[in-house]
Structure formats: structure tokens, C-alpha cells
N, C-alpha and C. Protein backbone atom coordinates (compact mmCIF):
# COMPACT_ATOMS: atom_id res chain seq x y z
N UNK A 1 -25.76 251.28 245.37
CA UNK A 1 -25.15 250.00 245.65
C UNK A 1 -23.72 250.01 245.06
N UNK A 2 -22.83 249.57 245.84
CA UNK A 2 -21.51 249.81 245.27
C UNK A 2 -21.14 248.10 244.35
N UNK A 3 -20.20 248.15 243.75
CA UNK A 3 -19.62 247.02 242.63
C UNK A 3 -19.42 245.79 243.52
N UNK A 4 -19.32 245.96 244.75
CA UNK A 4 -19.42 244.76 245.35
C UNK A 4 -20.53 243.86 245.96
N UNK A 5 -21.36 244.88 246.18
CA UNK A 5 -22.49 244.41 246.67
C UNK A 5 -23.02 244.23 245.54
N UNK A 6 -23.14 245.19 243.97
CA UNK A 6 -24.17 244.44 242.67
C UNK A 6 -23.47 242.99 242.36
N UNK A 7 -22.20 242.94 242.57
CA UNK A 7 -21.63 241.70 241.73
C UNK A 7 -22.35 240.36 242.63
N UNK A 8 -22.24 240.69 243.88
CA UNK A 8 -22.94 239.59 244.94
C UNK A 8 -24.41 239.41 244.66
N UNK A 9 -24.86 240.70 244.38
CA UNK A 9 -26.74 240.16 243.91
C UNK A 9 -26.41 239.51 242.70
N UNK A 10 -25.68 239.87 241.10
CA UNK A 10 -25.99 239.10 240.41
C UNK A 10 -25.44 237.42 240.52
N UNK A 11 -24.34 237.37 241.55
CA UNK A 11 -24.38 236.37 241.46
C UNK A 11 -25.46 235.35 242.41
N UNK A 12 -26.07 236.00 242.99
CA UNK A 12 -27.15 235.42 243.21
C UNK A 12 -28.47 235.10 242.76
N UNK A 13 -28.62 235.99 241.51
CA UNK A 13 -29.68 235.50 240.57
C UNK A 13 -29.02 234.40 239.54
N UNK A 14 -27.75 234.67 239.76
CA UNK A 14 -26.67 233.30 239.09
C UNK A 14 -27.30 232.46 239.88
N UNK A 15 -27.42 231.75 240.77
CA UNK A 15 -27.27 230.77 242.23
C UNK A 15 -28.85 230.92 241.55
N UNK A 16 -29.49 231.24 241.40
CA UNK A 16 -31.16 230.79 241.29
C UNK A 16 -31.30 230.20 240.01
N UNK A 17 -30.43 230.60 239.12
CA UNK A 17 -30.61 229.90 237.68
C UNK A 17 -30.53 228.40 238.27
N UNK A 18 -29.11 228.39 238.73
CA UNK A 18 -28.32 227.38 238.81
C UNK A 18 -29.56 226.20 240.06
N UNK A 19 -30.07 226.65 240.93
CA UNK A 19 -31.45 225.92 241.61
C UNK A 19 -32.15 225.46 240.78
N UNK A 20 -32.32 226.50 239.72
CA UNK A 20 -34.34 226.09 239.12
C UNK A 20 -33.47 225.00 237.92
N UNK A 21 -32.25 224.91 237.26
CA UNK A 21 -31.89 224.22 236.66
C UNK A 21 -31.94 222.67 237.49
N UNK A 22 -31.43 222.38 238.49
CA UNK A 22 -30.77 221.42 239.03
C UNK A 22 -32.49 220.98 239.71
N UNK A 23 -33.25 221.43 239.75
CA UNK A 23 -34.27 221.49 240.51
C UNK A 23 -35.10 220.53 239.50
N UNK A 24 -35.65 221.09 238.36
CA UNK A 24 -36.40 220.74 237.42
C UNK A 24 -35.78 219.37 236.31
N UNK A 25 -34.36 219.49 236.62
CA UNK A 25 -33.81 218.26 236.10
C UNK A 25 -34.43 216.90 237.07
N UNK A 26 -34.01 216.69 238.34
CA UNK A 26 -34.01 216.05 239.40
C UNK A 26 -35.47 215.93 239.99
N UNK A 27 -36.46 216.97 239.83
CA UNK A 27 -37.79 216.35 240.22
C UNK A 27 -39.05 216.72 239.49
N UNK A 28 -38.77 217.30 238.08
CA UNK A 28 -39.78 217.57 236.98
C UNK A 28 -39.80 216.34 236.05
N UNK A 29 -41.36 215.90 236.07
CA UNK A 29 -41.54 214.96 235.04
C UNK A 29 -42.28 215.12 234.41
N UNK A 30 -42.58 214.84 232.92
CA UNK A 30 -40.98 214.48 232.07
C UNK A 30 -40.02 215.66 232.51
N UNK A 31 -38.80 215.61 232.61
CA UNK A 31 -38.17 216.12 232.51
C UNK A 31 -37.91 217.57 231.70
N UNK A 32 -37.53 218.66 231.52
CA UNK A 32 -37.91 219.68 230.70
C UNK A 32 -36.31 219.73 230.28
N UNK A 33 -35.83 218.72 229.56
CA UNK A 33 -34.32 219.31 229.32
C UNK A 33 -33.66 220.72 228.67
N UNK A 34 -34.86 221.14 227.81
CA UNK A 34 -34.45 222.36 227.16
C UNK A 34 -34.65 223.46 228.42
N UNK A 35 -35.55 223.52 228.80
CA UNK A 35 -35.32 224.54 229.98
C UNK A 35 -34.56 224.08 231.10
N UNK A 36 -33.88 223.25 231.62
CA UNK A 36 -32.73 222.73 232.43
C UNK A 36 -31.74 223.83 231.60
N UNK A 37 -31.23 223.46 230.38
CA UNK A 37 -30.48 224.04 229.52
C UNK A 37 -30.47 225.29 229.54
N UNK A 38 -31.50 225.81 229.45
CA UNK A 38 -31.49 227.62 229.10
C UNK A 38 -31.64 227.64 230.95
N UNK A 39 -31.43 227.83 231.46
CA UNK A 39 -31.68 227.92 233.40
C UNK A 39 -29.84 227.60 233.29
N UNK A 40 -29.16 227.03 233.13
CA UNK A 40 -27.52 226.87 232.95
C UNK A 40 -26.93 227.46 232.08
N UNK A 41 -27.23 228.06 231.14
CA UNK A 41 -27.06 228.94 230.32
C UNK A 41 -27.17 230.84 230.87
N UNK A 42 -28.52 230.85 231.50
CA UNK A 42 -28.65 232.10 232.26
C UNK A 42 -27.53 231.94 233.74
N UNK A 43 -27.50 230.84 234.20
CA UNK A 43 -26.39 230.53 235.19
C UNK A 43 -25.17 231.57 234.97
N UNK A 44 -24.86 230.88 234.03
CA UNK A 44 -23.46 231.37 233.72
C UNK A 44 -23.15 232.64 233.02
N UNK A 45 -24.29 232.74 232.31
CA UNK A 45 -24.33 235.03 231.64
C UNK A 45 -24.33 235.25 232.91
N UNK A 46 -25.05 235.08 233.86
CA UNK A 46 -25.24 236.18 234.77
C UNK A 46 -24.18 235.82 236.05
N UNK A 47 -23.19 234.80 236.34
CA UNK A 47 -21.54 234.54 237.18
C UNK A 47 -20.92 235.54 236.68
N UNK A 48 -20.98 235.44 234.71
CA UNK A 48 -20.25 236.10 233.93
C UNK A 48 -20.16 237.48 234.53
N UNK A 49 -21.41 238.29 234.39
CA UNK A 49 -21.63 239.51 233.72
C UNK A 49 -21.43 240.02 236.36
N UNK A 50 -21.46 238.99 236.84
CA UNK A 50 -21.28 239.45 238.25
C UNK A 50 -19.72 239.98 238.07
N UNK A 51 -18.74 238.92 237.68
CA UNK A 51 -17.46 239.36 237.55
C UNK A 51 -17.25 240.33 237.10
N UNK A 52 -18.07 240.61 235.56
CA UNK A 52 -17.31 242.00 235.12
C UNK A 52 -18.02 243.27 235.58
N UNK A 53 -18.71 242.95 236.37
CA UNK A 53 -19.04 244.22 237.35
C UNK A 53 -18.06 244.35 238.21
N UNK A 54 -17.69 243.16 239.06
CA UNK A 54 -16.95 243.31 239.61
C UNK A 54 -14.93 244.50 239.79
N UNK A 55 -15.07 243.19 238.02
CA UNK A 55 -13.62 244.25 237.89
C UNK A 55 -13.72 245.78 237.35
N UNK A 56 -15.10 245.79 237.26
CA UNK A 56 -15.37 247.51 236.20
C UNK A 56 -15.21 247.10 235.03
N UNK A 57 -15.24 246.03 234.46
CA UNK A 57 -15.73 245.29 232.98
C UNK A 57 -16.78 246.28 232.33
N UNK A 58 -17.07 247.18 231.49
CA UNK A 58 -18.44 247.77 230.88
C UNK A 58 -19.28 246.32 229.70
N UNK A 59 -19.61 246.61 229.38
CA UNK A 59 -20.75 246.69 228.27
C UNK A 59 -21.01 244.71 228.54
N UNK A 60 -21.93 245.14 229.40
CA UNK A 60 -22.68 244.08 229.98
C UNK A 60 -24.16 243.59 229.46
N UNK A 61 -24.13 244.65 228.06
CA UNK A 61 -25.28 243.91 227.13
C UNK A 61 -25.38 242.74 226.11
N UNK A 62 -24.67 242.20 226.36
CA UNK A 62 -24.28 240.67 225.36
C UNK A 62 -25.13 239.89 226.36
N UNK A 63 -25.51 238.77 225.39
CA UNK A 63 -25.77 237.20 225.93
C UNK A 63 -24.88 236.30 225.87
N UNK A 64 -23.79 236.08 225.13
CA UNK A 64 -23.26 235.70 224.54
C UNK A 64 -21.89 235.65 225.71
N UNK A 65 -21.92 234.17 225.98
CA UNK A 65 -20.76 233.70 226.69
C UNK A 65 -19.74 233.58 226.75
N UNK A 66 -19.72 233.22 225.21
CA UNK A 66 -17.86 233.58 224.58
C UNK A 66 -17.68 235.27 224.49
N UNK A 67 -18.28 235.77 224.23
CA UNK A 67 -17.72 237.65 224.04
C UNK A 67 -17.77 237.80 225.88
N UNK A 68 -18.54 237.57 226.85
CA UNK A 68 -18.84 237.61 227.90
C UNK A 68 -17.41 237.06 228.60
N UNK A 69 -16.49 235.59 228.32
CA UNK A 69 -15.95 235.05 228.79
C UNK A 69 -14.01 235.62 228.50
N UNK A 70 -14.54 236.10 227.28
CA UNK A 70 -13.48 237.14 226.61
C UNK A 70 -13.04 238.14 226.87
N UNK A 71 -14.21 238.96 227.37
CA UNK A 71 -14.14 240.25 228.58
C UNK A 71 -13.31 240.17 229.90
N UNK A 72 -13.70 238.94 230.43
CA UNK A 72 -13.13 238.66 231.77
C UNK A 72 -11.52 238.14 231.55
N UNK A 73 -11.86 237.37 230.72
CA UNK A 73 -10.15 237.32 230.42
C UNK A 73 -9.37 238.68 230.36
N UNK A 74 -9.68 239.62 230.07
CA UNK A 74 -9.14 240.53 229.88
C UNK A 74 -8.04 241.41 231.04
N UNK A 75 -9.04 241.10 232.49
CA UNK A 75 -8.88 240.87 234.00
C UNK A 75 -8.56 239.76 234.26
N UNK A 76 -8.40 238.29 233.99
CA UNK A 76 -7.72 236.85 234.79
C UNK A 76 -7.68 236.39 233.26
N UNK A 77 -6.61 236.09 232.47
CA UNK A 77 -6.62 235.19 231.89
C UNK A 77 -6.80 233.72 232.12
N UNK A 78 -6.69 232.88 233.44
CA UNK A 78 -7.54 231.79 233.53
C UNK A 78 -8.87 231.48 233.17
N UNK A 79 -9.58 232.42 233.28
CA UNK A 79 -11.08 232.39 232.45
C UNK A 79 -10.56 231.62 231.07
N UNK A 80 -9.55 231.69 230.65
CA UNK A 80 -9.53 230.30 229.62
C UNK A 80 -9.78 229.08 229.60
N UNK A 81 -9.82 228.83 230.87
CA UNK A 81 -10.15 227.65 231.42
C UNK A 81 -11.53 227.03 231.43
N UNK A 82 -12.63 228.14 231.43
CA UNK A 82 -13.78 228.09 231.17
C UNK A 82 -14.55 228.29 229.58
N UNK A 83 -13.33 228.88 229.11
CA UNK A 83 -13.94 229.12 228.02
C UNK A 83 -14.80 227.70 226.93
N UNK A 84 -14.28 226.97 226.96
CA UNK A 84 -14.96 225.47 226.12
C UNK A 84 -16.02 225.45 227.10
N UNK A 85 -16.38 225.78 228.97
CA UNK A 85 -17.92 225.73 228.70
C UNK A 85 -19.02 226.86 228.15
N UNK A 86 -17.89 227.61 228.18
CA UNK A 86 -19.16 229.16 227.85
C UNK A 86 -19.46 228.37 226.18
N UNK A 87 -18.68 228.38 225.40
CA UNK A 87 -18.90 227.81 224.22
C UNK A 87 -20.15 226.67 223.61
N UNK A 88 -20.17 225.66 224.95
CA UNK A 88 -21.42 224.63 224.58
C UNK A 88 -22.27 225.07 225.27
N UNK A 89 -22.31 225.80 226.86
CA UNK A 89 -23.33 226.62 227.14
C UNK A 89 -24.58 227.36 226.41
N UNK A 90 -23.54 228.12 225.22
CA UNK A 90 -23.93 229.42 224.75
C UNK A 90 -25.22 229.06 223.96
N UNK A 91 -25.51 227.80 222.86
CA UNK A 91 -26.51 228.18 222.45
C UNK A 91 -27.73 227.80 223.03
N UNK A 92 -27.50 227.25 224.33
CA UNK A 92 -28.75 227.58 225.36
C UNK A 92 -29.62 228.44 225.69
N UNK A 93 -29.16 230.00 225.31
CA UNK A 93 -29.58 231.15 225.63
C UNK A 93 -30.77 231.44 224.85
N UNK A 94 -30.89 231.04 223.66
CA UNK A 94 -31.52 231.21 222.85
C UNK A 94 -32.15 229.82 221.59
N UNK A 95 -31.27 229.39 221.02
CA UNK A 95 -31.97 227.96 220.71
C UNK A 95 -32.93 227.10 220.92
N UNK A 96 -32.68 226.35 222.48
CA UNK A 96 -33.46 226.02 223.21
C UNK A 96 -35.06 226.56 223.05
N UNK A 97 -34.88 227.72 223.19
CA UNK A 97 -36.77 228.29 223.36
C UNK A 97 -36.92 228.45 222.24
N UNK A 98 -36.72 227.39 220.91
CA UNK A 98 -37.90 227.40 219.94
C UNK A 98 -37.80 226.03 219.75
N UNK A 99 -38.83 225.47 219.50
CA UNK A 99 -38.85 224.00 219.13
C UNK A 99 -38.13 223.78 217.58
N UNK A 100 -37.55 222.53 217.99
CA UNK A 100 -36.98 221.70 216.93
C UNK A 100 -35.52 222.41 216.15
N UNK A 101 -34.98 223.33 217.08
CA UNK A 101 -33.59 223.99 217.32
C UNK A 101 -32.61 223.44 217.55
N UNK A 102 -32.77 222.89 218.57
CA UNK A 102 -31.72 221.79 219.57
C UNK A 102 -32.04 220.48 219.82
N UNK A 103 -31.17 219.49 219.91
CA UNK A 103 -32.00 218.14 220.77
C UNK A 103 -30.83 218.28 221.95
N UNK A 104 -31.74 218.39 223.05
CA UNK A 104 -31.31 218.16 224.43
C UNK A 104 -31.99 216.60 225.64
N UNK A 105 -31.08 215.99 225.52
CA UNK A 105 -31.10 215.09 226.02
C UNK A 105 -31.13 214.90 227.54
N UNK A 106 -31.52 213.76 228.70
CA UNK A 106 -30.96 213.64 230.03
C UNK A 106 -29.38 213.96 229.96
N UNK A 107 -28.43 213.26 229.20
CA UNK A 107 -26.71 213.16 229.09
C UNK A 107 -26.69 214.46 229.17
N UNK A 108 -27.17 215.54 227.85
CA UNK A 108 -26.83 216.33 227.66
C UNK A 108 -26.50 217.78 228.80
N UNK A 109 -28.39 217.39 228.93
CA UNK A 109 -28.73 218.71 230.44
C UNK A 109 -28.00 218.06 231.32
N UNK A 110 -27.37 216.95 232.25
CA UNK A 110 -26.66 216.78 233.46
C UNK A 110 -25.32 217.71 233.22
N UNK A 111 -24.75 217.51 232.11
CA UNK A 111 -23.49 217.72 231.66
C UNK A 111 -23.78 219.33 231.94
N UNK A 112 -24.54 220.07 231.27
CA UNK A 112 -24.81 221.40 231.26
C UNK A 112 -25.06 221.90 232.68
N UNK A 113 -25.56 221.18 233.70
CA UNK A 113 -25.61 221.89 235.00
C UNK A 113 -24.33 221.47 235.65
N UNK A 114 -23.51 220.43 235.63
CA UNK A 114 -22.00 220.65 235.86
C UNK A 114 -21.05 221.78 235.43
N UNK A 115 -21.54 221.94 234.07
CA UNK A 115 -20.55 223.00 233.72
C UNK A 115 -20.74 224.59 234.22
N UNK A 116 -22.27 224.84 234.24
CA UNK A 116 -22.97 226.01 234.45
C UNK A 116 -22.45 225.96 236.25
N UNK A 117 -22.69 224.84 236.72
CA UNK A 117 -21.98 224.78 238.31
C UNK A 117 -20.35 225.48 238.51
N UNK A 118 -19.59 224.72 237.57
CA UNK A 118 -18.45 225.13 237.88
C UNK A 118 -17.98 226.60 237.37
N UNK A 119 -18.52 227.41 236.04
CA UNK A 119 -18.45 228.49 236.04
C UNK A 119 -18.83 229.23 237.32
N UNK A 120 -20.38 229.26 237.86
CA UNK A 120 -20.43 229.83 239.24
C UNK A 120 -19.87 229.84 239.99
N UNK A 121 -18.96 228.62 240.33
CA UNK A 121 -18.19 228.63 241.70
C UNK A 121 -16.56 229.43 241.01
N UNK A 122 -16.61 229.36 240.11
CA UNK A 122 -15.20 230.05 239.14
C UNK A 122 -15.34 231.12 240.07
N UNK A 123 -16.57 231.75 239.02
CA UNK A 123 -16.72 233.52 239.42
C UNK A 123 -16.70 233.90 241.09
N UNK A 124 -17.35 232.69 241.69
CA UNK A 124 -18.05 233.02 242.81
C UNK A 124 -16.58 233.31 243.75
N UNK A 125 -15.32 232.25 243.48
CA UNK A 125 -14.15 231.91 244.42
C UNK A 125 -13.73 233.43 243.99
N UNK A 126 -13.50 233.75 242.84
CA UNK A 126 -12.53 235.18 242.37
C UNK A 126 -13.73 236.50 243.06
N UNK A 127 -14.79 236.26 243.42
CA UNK A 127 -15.38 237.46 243.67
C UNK A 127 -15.35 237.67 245.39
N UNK A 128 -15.93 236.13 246.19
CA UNK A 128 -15.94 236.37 247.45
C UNK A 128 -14.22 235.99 248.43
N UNK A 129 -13.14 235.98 247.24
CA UNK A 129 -11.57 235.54 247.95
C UNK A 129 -11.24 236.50 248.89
């Protein structure tokens, strides 16, 4: 598979985060805000980690959104632009899945699938232009 076609699958397991997030907010009751959260969180590692396949970015073993978002800057410095969401994103990845880590709220998770939205469409405009 060549760098264009992997960057397009991951951003399509991006695009499934970004479903099961928006999905489970909007018709799971109660609501599961911490997993809304970590589902927008995997959103955006994996927009991330599509781009730096894309540009030939290496070391695509981080979780971590800010080192992830830092990389890509490296190739578009506008990725600064994203950087304050990779930042509140980030401890979604991990926090979230232990109880009494985080408090995630309705406010909170809406806010988080906006942001996890607009990183995707970031990556998505610079990958399919």
C-alpha cells in the first residue's frame, strides 16, 4: 500500500472514531461521556498520525497529541492552529478509562467532538487537496 492510500485508511479509522463518538453522545443513554471523550481523542491520534504518514513523518508510536501535533508542524506550521485542541484532547487517551480520573460532563464531551471534528477535517483538507 503506498503513503497515500495508508494515510486515507487511517484517516478513516479517524472518521469511525469520530461516528462512534458523535453516535453514543446523541443516542446512548445515560450518556457515556468518558467514552464520547476517549472515541475524540482516538479521532484525532489517528487524523494525526494519517498526516504524518502522509508527509513521511516517522515514529508514529506516541499517543500523545501534542508530540503528535509537533511532528506535523514540522511539515505545515499551521498545525499551530490546532495545537490548544490536541492539548485538551490529549488526556482523553488515557485518563478517561479509569474511574474517578476525569470528570467529563455533557458541556464537556460536545465541546470534545467539535474539536476532534475539526482536527479531522484539518488533516483530511491537507491530505485529500
Amino acid at each position: 500500500m503506498n503513503v497515500v492510500d495508508l494515510s486515507k485508511e487511517w484517516l478513516k479509522y479517524s472518521k469511525s472514531d469520530l461516528i462512534t463518538a458523535q453516535h453514543m453522545f446523541e443516542d446512548v443513554y445515560p450518556k457515556e461521556t468518558e467514552i464520547v471523550c476517549y472515541h475524540c481523542q482516538q479521532c484525532a491520534e489517528k487524523a494525526l498520525k494519517a498526516y504524518c504518514i502522509f508527509t513521511g513523518i516517522e515514529s508514529l508510536k506516541s499517543h500523545d497529541l501534542i508530540a503528535l501535533c509537533k511532528l506535523c508542524m514540522t511539515k505545515a506550521n499551521s498545525f499551530s492552529n490546532i495545537l490548544d485542541y490536541c492539548s485538551r484532547l490529549n488526556p482523553y487517551g488515557v485518563a478517561v478509562r479509569y474511574p474517578n480520573e476525569l470528570f467529563v460532563d455533557d458541556k464537556i464531551a460536545k465541546n470534545a467532538i467539535v474539536m476532534a471534528n475539526q482536527i479531522y477535517d484539518y488533516c483530511f483538507t491537507l491530505i485529500y487537496k
